[in-house]
C-alpha atoms as a PDB file:
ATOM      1  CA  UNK A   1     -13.486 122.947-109.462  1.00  0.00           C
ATOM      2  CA  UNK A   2     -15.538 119.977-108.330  1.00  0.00           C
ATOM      3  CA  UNK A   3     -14.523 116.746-108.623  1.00  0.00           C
ATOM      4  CA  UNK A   4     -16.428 113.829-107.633  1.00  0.00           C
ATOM      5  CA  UNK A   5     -14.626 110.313-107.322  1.00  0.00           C
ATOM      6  CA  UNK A   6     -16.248 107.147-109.231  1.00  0.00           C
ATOM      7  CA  UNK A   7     -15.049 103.184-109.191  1.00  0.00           C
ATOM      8  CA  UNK A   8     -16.391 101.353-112.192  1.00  0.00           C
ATOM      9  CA  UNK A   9     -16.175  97.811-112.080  1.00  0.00           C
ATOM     10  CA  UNK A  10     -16.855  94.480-113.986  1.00  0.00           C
ATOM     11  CA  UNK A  11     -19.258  92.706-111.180  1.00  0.00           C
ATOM     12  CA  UNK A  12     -20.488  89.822-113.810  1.00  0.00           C
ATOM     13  CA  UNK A  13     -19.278  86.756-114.838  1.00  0.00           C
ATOM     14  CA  UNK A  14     -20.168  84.452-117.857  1.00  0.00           C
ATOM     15  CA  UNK A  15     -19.866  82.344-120.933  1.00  0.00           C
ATOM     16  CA  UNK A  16     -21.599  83.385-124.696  1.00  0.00           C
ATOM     17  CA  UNK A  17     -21.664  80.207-126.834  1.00  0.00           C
ATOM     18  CA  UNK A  18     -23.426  80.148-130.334  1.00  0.00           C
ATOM     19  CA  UNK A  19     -23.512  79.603-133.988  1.00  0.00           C
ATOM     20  CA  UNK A  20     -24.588  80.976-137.013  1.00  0.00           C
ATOM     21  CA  UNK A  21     -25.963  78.900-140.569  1.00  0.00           C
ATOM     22  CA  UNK A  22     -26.039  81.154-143.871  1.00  0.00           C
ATOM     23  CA  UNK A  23     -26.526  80.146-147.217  1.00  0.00           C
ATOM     24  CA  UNK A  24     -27.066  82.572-150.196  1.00  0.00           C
ATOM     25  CA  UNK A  25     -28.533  82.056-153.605  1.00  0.00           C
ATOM     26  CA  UNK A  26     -28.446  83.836-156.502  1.00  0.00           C
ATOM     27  CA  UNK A  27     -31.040  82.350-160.007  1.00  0.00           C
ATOM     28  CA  UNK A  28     -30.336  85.625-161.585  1.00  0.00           C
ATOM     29  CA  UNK A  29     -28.075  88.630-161.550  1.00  0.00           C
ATOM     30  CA  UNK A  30     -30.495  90.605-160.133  1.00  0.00           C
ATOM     31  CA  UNK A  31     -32.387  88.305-157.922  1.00  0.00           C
ATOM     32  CA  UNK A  32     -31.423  86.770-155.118  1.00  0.00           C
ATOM     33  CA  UNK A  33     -32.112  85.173-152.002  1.00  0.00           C
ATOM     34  CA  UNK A  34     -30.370  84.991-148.290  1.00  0.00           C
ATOM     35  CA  UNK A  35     -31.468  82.696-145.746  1.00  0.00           C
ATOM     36  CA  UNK A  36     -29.556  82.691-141.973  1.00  0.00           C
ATOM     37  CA  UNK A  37     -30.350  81.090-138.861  1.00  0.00           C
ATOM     38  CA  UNK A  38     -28.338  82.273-134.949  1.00  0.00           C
ATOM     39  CA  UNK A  39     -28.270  80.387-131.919  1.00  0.00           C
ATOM     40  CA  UNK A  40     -26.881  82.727-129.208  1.00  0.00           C
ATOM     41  CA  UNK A  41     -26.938  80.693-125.764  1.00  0.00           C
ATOM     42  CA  UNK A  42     -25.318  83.257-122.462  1.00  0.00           C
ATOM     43  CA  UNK A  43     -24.838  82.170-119.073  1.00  0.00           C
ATOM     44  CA  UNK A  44     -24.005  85.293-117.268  1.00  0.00           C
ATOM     45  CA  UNK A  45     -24.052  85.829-113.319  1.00  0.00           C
ATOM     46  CA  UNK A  46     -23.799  89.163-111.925  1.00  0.00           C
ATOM     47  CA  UNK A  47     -21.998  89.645-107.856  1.00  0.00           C
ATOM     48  CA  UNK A  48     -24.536  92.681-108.006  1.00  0.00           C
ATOM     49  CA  UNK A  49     -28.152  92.065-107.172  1.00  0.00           C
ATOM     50  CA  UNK A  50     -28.753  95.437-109.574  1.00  0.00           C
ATOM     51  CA  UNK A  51     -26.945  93.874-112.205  1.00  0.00           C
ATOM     52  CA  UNK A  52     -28.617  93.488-115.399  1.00  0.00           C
ATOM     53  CA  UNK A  53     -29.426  90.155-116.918  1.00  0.00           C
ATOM     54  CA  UNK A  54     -28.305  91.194-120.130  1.00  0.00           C
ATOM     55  CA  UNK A  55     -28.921  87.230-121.324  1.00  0.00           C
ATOM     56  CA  UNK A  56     -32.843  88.029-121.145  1.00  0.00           C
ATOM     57  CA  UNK A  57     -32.414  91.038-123.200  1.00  0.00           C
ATOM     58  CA  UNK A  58     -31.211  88.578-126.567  1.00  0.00           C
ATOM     59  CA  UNK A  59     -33.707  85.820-127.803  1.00  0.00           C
ATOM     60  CA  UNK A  60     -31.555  82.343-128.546  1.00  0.00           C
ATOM     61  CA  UNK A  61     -32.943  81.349-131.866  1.00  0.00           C
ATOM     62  CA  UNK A  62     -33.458  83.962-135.016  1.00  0.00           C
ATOM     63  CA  UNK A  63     -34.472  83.291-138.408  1.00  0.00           C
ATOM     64  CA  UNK A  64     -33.894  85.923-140.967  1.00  0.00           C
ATOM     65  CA  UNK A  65     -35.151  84.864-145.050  1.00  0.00           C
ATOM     66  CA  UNK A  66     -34.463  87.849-147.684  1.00  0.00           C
ATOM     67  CA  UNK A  67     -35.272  88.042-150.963  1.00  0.00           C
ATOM     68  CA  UNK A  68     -33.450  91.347-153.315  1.00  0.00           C
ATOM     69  CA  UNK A  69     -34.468  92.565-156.395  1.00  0.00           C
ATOM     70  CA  UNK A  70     -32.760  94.923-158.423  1.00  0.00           C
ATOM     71  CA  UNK A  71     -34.943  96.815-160.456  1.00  0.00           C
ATOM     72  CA  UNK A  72     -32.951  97.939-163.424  1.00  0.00           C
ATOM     73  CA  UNK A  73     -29.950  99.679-162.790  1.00  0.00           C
ATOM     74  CA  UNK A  74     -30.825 102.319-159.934  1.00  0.00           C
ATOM     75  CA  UNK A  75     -33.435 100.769-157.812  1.00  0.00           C
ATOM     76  CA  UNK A  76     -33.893  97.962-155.119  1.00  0.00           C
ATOM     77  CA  UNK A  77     -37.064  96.046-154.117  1.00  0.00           C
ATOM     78  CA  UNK A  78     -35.981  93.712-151.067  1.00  0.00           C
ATOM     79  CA  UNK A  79     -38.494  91.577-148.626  1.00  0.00           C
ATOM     80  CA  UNK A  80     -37.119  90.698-145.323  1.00  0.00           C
ATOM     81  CA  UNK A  81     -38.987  87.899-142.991  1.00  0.00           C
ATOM     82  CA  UNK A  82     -37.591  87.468-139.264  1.00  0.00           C
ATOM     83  CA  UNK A  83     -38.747  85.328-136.589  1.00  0.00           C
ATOM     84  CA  UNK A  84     -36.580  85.643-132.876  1.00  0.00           C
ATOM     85  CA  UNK A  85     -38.167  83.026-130.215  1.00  0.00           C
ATOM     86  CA  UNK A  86     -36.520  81.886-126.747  1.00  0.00           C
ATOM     87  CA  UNK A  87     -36.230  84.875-124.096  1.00  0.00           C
ATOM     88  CA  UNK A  88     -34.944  84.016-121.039  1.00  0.00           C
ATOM     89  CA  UNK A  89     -37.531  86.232-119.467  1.00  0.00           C
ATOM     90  CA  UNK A  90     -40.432  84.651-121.180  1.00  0.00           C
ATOM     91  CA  UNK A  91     -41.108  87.368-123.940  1.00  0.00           C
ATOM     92  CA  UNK A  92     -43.219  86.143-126.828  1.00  0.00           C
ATOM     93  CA  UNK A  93     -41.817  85.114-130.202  1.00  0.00           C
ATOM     94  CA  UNK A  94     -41.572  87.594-132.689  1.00  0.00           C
ATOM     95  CA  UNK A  95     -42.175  87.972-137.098  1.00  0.00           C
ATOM     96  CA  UNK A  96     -41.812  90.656-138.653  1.00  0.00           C
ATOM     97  CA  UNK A  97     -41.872  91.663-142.367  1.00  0.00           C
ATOM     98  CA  UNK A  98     -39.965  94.646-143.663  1.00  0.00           C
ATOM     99  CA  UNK A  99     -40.278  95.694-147.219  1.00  0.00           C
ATOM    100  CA  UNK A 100     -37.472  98.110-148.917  1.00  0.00           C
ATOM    101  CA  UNK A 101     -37.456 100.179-151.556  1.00  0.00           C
ATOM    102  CA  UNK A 102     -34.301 101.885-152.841  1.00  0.00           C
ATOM    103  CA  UNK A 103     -32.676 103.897-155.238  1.00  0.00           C
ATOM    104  CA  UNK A 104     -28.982 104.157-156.540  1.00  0.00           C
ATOM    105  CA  UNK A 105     -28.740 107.901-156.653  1.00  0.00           C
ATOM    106  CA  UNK A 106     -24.913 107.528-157.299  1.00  0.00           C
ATOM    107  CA  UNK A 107     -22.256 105.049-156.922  1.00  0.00           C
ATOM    108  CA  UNK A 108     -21.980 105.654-153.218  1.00  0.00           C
ATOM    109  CA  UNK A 109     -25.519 107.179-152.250  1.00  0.00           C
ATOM    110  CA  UNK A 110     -28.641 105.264-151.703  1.00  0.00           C
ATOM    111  CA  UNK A 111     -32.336 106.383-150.516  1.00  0.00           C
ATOM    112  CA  UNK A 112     -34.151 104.053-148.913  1.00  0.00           C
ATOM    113  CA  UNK A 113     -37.790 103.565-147.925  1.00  0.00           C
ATOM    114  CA  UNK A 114     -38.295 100.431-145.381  1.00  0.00           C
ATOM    115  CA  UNK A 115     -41.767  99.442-144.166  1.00  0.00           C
END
């Protein structure tokens, strides 16, 4: 038997402060429309140089607009718009557009097709 001894340790400090907006609206019972914005600001210091600055990983600002469709009574056409912006590291901004399609197969099973 071989046993090898490891120390795991916490070796990072720091503070996550943020907020998040939502508002949803619904014109008809089967459309309706979600709009959220996140504000994620981390201050985290590491007492290891190979730490990793997790806070460069996660952009600050993300906007997310989607608008669902239901399609009769067993499928789903839903458009989803995000834009992330403000890396600590510098990484560019970021849209994309996802489209879904789904279908209701049963009460508790959906298929899903997202582009």
């Amino acid at each position: 038997r071989l046993v090898v001894p490891s120390f795991f340790a916490n070796g990072g400090r720091g503070s996550v402060r943020g907020f998040e907006l939502a508002y949803a609206w619904q014109p008809r019972k089967s459309l309706k429309f979600d709009l959220a914005y996140t504000h994620l600001d981390m201050d985290l210091s590491f007492d290891d140089p190979a730490g990793t600055p997790t806070e460069r990983v996660f952009p600050r600002n993300q906007w997310v607009v989607r608008a669902r469709h239901d399609i009769g009574r067993f499928f789903e056409f839903d458009q989803i718009f995000t834009y992330v912006s403000g890396y600590e590291d510098g990484t560019d901004d970021r849209t994309r557009y996802d489209l879904r399609l789904g279908w209701k197969m049963r009460e508790n099973v959906d298929l899903s097709i997202l582009v």
